[in-house]
C-alpha atoms as a PDB file:
ATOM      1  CA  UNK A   1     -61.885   6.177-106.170  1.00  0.00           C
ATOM      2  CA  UNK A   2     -61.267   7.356-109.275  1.00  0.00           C
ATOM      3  CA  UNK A   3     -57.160   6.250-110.625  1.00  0.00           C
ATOM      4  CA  UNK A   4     -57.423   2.047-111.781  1.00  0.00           C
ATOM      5  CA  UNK A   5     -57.305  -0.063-109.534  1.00  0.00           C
ATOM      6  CA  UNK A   6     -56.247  -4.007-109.897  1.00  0.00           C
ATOM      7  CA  UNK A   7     -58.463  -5.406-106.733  1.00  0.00           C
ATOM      8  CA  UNK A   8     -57.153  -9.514-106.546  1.00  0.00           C
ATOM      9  CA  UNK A   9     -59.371 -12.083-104.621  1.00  0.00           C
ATOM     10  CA  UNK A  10     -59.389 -11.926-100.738  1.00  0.00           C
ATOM     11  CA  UNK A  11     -58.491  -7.932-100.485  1.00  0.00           C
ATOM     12  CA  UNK A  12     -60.472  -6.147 -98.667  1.00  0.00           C
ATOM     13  CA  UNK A  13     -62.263  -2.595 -99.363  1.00  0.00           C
ATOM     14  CA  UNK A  14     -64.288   0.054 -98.100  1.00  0.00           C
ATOM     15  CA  UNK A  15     -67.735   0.314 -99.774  1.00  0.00           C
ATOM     16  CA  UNK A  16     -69.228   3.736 -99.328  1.00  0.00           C
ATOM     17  CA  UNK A  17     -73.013   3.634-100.450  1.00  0.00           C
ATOM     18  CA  UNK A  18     -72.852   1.266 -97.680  1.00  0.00           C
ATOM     19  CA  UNK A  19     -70.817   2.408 -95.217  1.00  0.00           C
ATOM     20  CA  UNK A  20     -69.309  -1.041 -95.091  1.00  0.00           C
ATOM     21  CA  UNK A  21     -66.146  -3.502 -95.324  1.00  0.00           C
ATOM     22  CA  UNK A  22     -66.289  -5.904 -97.713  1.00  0.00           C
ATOM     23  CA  UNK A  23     -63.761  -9.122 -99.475  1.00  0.00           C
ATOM     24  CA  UNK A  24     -63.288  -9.571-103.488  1.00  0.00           C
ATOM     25  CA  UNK A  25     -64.115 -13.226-103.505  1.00  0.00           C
ATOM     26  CA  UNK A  26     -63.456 -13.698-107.154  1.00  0.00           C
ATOM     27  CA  UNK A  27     -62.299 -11.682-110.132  1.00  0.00           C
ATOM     28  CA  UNK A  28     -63.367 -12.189-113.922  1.00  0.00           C
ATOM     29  CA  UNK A  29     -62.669 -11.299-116.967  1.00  0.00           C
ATOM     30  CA  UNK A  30     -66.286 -12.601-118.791  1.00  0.00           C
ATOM     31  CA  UNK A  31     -67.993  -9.560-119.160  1.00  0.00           C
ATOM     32  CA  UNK A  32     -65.457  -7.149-120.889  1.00  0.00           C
ATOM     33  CA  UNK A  33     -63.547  -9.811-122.384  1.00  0.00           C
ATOM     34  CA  UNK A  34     -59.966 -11.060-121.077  1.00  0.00           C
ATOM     35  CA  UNK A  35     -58.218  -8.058-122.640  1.00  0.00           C
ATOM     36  CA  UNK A  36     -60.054  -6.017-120.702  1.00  0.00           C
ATOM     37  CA  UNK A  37     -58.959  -5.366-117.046  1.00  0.00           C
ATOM     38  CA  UNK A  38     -60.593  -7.998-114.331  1.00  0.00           C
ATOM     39  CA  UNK A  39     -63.854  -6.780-112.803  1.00  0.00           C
ATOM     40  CA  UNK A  40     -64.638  -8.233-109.362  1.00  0.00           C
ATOM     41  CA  UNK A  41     -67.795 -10.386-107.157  1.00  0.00           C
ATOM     42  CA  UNK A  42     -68.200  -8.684-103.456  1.00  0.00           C
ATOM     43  CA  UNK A  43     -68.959  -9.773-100.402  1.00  0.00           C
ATOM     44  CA  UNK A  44     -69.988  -7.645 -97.403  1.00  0.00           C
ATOM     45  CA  UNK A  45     -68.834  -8.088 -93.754  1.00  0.00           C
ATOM     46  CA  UNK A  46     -72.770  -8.316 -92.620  1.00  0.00           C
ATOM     47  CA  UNK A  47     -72.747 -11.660 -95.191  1.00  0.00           C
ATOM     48  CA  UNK A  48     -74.621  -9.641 -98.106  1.00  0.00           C
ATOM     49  CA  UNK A  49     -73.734 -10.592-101.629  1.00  0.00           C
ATOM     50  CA  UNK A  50     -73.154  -7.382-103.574  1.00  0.00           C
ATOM     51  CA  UNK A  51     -72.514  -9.258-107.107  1.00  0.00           C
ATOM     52  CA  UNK A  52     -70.183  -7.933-109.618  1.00  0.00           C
ATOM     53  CA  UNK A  53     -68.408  -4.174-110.026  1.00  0.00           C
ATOM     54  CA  UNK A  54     -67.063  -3.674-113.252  1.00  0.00           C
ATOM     55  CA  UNK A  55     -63.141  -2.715-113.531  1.00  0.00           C
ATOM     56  CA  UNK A  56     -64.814   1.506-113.907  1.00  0.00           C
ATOM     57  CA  UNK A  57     -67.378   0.729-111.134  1.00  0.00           C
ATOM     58  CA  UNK A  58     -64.692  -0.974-108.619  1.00  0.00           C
ATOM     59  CA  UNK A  59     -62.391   2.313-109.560  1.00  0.00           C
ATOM     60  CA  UNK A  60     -65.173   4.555-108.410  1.00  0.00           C
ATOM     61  CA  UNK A  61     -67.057   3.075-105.890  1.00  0.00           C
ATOM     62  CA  UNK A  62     -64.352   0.739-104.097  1.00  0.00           C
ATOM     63  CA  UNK A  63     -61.418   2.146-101.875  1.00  0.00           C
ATOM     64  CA  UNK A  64     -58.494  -0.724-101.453  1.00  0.00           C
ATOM     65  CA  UNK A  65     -57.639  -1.921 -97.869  1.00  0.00           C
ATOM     66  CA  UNK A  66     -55.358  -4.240 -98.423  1.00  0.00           C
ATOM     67  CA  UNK A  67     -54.883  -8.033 -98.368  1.00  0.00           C
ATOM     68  CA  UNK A  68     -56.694 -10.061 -95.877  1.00  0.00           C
ATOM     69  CA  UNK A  69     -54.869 -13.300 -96.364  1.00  0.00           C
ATOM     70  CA  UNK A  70     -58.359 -15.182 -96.635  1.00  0.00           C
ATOM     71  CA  UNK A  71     -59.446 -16.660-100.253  1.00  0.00           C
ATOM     72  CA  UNK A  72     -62.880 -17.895-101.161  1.00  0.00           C
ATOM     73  CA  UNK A  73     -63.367 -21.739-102.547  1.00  0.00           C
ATOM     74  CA  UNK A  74     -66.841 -23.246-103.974  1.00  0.00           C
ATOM     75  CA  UNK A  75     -66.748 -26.884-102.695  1.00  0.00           C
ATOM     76  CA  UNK A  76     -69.557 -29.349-104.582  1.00  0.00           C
ATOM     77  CA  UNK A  77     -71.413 -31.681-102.249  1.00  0.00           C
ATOM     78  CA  UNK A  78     -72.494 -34.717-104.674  1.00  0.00           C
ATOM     79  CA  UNK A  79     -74.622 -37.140-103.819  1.00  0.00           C
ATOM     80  CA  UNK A  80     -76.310 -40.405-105.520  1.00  0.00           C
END
């Protein structure tokens, strides 16, 4: 992939190197700063944990499948 590419939470894409689907569970802005465009955390369909893609590295490596309708929440479990 190599045009920009805006990838938003719970999309899924095609990940090459691995010959795998995968869901953006999160987007950030943290690394490049907020004016930068939004790079993004993936998650593989076998349950791996790929980490973050930069904006460039999401346009390269990344091909967009389209929304999956599912969105990823962190829930807390306090105790004491």
């Amino acid at each position: 992939m190599d045009s920009p590419q805006d990838l938003p939470a719970g999309h899924a894409v095609f990940y090459a190197r691995e010959q795998s689907v995968g869901i953006i569970y999160e987007t950030y802005t943290f690394v490049d700063g907020p004016a930068a465009r939004p790079g993004v955390s993936l998650l593989l369909a076998d349950g791996r944990n790929l980490g973050g893609f930069s904006a460039q590295e999401a346009d390269r490596f990344l091909q967009p499948l389209g929304d999956t309708g599912l969105h990823y929440t962190l829930d807390f479990i306090r105790t004491g």
